[in-house]
PDB file of N, CA and C in Angstrom:
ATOM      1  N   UNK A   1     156.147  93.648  88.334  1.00  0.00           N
ATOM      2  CA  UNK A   1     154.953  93.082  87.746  1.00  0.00           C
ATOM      3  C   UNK A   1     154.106  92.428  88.846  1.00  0.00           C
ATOM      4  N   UNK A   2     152.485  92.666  88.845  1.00  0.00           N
ATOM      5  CA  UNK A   2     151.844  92.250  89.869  1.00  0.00           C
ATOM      6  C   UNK A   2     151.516  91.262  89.486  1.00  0.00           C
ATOM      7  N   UNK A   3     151.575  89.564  90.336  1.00  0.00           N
ATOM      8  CA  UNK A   3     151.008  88.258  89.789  1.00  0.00           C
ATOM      9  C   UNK A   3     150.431  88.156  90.871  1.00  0.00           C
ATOM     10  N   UNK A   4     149.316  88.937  91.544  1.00  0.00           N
ATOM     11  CA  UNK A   4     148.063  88.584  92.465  1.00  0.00           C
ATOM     12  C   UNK A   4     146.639  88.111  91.480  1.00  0.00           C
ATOM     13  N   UNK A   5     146.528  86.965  91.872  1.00  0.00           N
ATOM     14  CA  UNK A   5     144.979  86.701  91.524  1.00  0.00           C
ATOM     15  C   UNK A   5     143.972  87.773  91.857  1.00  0.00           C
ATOM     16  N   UNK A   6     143.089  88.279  90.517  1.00  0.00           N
ATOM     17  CA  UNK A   6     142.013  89.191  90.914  1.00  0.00           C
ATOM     18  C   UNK A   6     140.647  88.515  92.177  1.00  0.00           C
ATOM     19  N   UNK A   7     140.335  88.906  92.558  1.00  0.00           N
ATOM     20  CA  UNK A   7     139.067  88.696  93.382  1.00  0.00           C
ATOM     21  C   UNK A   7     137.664  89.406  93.100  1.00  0.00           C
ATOM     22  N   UNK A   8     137.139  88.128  93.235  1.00  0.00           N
ATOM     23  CA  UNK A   8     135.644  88.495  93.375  1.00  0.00           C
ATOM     24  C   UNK A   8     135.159  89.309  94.878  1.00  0.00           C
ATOM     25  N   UNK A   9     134.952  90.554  94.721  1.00  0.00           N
ATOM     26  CA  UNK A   9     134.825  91.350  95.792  1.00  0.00           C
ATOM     27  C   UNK A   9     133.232  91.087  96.434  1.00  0.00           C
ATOM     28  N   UNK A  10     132.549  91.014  95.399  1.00  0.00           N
ATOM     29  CA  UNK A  10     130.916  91.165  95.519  1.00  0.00           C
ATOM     30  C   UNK A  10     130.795  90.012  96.312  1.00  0.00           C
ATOM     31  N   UNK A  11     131.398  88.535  96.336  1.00  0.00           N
ATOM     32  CA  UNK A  11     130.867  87.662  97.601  1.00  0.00           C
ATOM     33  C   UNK A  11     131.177  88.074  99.162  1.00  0.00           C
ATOM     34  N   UNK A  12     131.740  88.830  99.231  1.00  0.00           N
ATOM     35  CA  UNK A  12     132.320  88.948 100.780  1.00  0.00           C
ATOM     36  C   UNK A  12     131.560  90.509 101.163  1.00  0.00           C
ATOM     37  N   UNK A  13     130.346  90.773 100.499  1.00  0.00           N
ATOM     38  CA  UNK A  13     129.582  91.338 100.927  1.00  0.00           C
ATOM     39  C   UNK A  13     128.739  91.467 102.411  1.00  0.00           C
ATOM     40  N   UNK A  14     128.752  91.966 103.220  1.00  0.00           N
ATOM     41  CA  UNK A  14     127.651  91.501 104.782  1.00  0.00           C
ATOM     42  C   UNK A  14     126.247  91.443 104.143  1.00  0.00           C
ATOM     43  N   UNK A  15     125.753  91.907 103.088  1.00  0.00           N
ATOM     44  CA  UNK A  15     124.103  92.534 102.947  1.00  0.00           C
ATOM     45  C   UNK A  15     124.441  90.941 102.105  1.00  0.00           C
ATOM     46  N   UNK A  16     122.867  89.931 102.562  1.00  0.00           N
ATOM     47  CA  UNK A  16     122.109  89.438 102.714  1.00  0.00           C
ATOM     48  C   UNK A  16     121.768  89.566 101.344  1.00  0.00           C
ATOM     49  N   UNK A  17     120.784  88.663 100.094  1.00  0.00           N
ATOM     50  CA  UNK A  17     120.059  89.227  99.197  1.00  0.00           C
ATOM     51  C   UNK A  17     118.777  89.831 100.171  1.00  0.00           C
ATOM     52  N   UNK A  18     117.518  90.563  99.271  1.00  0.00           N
ATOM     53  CA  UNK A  18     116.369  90.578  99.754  1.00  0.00           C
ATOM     54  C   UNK A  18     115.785  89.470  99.147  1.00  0.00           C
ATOM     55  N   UNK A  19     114.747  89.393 100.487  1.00  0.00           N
ATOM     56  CA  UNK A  19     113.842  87.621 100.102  1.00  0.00           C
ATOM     57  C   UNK A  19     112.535  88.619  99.738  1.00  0.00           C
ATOM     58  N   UNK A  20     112.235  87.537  98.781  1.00  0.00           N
ATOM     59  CA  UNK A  20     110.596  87.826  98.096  1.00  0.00           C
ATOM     60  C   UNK A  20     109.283  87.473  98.962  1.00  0.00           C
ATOM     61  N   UNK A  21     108.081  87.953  98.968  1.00  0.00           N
ATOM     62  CA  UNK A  21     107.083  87.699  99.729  1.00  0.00           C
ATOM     63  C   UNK A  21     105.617  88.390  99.179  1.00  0.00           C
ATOM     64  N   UNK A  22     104.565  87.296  99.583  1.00  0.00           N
ATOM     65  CA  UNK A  22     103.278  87.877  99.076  1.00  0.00           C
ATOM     66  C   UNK A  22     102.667  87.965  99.546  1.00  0.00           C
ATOM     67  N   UNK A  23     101.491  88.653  99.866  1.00  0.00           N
ATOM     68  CA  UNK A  23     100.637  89.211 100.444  1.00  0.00           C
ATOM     69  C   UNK A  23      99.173  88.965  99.669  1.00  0.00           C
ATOM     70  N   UNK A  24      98.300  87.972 100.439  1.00  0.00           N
ATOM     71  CA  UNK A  24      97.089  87.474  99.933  1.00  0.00           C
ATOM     72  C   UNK A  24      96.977  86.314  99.585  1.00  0.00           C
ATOM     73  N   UNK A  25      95.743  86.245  99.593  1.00  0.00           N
ATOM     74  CA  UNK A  25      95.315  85.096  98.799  1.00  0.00           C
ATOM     75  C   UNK A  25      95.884  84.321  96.807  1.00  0.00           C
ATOM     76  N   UNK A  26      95.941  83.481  97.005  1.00  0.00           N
ATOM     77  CA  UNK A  26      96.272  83.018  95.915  1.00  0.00           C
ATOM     78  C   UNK A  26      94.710  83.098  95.371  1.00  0.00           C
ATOM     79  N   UNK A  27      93.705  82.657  95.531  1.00  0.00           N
ATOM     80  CA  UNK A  27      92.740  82.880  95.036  1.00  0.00           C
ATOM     81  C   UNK A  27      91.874  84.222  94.517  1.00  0.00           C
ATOM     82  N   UNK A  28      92.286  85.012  95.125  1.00  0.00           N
ATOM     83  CA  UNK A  28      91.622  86.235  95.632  1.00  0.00           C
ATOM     84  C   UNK A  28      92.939  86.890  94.512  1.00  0.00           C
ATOM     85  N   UNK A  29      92.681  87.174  93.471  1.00  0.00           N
ATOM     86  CA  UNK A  29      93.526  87.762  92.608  1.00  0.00           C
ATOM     87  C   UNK A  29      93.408  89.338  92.378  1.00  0.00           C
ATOM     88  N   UNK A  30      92.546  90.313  92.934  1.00  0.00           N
ATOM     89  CA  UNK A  30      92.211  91.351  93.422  1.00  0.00           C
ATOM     90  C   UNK A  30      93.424  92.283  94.589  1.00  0.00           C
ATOM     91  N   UNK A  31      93.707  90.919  95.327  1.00  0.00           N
ATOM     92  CA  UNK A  31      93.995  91.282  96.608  1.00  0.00           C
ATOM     93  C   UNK A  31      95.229  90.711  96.535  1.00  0.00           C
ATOM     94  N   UNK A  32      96.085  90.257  95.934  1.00  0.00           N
ATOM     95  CA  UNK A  32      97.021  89.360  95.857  1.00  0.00           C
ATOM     96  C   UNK A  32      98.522  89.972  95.237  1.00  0.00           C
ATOM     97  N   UNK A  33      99.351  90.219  95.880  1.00  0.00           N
ATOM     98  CA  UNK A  33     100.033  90.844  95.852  1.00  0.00           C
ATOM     99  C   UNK A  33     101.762  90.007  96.179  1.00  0.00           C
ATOM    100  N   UNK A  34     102.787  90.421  95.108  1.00  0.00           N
ATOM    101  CA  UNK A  34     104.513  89.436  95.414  1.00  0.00           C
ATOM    102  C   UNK A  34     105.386  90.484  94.937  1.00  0.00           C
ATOM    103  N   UNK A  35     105.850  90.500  96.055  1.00  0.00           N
ATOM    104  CA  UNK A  35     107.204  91.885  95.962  1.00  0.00           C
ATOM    105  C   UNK A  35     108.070  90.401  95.574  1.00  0.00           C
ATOM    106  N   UNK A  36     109.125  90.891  94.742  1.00  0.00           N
ATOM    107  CA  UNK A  36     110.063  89.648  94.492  1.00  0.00           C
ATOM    108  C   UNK A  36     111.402  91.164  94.163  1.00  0.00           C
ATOM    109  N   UNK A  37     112.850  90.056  94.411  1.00  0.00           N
ATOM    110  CA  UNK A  37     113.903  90.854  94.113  1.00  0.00           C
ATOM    111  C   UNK A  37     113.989  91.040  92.558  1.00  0.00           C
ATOM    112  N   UNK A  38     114.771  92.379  92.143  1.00  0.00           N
ATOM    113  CA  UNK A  38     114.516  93.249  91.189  1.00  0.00           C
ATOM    114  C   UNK A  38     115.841  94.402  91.294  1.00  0.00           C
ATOM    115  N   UNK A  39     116.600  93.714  91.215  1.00  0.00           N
ATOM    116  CA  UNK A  39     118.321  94.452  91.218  1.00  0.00           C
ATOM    117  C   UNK A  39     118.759  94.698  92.244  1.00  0.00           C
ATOM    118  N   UNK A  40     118.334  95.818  93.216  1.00  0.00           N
ATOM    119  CA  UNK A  40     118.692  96.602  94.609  1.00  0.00           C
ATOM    120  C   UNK A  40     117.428  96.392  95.171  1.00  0.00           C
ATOM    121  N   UNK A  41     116.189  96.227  94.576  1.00  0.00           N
ATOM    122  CA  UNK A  41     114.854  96.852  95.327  1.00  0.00           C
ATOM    123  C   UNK A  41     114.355  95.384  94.938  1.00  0.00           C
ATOM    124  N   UNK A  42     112.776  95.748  95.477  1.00  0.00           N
ATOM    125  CA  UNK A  42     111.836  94.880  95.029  1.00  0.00           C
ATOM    126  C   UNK A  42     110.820  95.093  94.447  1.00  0.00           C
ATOM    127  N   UNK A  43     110.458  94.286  93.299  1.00  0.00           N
ATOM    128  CA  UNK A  43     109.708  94.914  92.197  1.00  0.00           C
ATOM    129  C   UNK A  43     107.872  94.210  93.068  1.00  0.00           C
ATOM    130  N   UNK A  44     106.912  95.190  92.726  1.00  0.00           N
ATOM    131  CA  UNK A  44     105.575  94.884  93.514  1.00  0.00           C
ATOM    132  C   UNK A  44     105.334  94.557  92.060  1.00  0.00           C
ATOM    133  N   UNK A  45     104.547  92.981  92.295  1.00  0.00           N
ATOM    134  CA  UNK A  45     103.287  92.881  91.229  1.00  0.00           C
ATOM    135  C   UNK A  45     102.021  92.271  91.784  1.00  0.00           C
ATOM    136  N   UNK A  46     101.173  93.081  90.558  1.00  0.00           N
ATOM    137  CA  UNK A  46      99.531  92.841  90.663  1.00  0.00           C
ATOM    138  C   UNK A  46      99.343  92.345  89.489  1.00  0.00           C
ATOM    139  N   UNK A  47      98.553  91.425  89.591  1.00  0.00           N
ATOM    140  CA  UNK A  47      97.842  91.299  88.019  1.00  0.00           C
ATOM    141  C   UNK A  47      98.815  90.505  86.926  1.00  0.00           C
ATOM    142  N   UNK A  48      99.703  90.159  87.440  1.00  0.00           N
ATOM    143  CA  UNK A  48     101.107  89.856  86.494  1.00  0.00           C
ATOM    144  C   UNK A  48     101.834  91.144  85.967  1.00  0.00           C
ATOM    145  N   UNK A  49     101.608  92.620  86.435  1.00  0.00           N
ATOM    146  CA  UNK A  49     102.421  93.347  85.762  1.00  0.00           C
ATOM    147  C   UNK A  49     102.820  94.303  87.342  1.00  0.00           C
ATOM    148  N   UNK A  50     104.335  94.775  86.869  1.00  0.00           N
ATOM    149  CA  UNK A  50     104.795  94.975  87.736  1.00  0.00           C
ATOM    150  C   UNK A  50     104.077  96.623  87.971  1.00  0.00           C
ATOM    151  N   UNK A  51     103.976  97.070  89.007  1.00  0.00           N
ATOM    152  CA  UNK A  51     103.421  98.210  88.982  1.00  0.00           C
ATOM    153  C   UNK A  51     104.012  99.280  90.026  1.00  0.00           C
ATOM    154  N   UNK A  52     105.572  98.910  90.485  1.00  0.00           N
ATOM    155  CA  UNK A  52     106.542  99.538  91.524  1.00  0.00           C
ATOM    156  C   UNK A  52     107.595  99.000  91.686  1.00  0.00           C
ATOM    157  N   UNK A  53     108.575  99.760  91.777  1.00  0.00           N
ATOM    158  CA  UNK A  53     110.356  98.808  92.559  1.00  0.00           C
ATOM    159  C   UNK A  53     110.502  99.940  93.702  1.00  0.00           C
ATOM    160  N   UNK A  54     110.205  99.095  94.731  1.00  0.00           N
ATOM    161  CA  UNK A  54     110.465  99.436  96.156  1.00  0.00           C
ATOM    162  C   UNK A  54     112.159  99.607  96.223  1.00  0.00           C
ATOM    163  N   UNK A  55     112.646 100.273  97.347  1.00  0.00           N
ATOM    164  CA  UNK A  55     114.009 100.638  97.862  1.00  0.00           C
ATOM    165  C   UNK A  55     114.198  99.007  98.864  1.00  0.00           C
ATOM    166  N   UNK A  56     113.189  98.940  99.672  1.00  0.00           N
ATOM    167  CA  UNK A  56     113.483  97.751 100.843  1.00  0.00           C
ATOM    168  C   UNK A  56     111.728  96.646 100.994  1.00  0.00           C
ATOM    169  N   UNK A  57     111.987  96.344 102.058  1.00  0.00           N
ATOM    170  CA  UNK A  57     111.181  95.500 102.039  1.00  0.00           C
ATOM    171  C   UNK A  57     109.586  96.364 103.538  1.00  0.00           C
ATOM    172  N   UNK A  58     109.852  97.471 103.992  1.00  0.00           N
ATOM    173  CA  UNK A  58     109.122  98.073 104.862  1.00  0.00           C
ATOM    174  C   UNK A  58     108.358  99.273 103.310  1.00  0.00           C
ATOM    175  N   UNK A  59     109.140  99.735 102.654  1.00  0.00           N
ATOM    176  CA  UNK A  59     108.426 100.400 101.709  1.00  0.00           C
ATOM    177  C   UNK A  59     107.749  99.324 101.106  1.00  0.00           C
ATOM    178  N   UNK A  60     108.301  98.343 100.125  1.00  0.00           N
ATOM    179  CA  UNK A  60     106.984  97.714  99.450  1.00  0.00           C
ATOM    180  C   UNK A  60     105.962  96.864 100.309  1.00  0.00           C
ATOM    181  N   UNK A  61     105.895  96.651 101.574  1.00  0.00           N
ATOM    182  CA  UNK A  61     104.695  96.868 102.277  1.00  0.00           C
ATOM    183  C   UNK A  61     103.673  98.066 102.755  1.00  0.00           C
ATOM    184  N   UNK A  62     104.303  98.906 102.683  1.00  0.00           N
ATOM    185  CA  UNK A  62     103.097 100.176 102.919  1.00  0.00           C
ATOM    186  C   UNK A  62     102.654 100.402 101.638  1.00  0.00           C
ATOM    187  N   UNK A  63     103.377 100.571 100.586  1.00  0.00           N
ATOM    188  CA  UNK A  63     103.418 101.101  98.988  1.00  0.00           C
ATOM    189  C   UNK A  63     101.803  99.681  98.682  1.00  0.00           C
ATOM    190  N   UNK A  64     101.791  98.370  99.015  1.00  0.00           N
ATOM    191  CA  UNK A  64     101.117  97.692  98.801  1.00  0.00           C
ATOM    192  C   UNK A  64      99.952  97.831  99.762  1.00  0.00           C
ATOM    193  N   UNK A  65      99.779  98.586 100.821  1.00  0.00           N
ATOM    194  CA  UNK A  65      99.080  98.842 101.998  1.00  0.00           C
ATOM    195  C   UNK A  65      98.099  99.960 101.591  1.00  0.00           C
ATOM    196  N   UNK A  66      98.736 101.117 100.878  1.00  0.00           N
ATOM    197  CA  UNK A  66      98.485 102.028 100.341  1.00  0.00           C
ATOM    198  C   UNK A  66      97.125 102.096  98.700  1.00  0.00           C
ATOM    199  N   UNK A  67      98.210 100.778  98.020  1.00  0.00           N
ATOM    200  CA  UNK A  67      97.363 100.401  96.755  1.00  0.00           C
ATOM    201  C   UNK A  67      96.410  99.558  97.120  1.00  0.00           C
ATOM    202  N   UNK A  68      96.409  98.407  98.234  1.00  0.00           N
ATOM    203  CA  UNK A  68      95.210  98.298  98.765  1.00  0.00           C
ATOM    204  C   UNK A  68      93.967  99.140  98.729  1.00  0.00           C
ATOM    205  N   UNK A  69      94.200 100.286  99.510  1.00  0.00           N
ATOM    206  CA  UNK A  69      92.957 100.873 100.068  1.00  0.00           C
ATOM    207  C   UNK A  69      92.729 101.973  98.905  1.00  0.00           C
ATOM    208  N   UNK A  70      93.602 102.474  98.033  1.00  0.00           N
ATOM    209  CA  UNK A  70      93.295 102.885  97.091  1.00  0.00           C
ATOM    210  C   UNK A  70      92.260 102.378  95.750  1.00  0.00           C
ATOM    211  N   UNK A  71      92.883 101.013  95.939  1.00  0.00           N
ATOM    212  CA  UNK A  71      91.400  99.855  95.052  1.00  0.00           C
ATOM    213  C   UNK A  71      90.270 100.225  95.857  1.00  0.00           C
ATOM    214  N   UNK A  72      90.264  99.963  96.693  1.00  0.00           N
ATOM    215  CA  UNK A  72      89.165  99.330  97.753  1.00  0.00           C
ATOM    216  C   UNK A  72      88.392 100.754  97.836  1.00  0.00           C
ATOM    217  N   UNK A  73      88.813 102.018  97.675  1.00  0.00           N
ATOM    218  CA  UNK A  73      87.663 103.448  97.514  1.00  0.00           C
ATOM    219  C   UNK A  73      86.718 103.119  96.326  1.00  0.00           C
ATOM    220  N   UNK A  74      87.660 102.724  94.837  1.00  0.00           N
ATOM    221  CA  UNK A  74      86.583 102.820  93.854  1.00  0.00           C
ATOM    222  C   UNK A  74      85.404 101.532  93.393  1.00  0.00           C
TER     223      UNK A  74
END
């Protein structure tokens, strides 16, 4: 009979959470942009609605780089 205490495996992880970050003005609600964590990824919001879940934190900066200049044509 095994009498080992189970373990929590998931703390002795090396990966870091991902940290959240925004891009813009707080005023400037157009332009204003907060990747925040969102399970594995990071979820991008505009406007209060989420409108992407990035893989890392180099995609939801271009992905937001991208929707930038995509506003900014029309």
């Amino acid at each position: 009979m095994n009498k080992e205490q189970p373990t929590n495996s998931n703390i002795l992880t090396p990966c870091p959470p991902k940290n959240s970050f925004v891009i813009g003005s707080w005023d400037d609600e157009e332009n204003f942009y907060a990747a925040i964590p969102c399970g594995n990824g990071l979820a991008i919001i505009h406007k209060g609605v989420t409108i992407k879940i990035c893989r890392n934190t180099v995609s939801a900066k271009n992905y937001i780089e991208k929707h930038q200049k995509r506003r900014n044509k029309s």
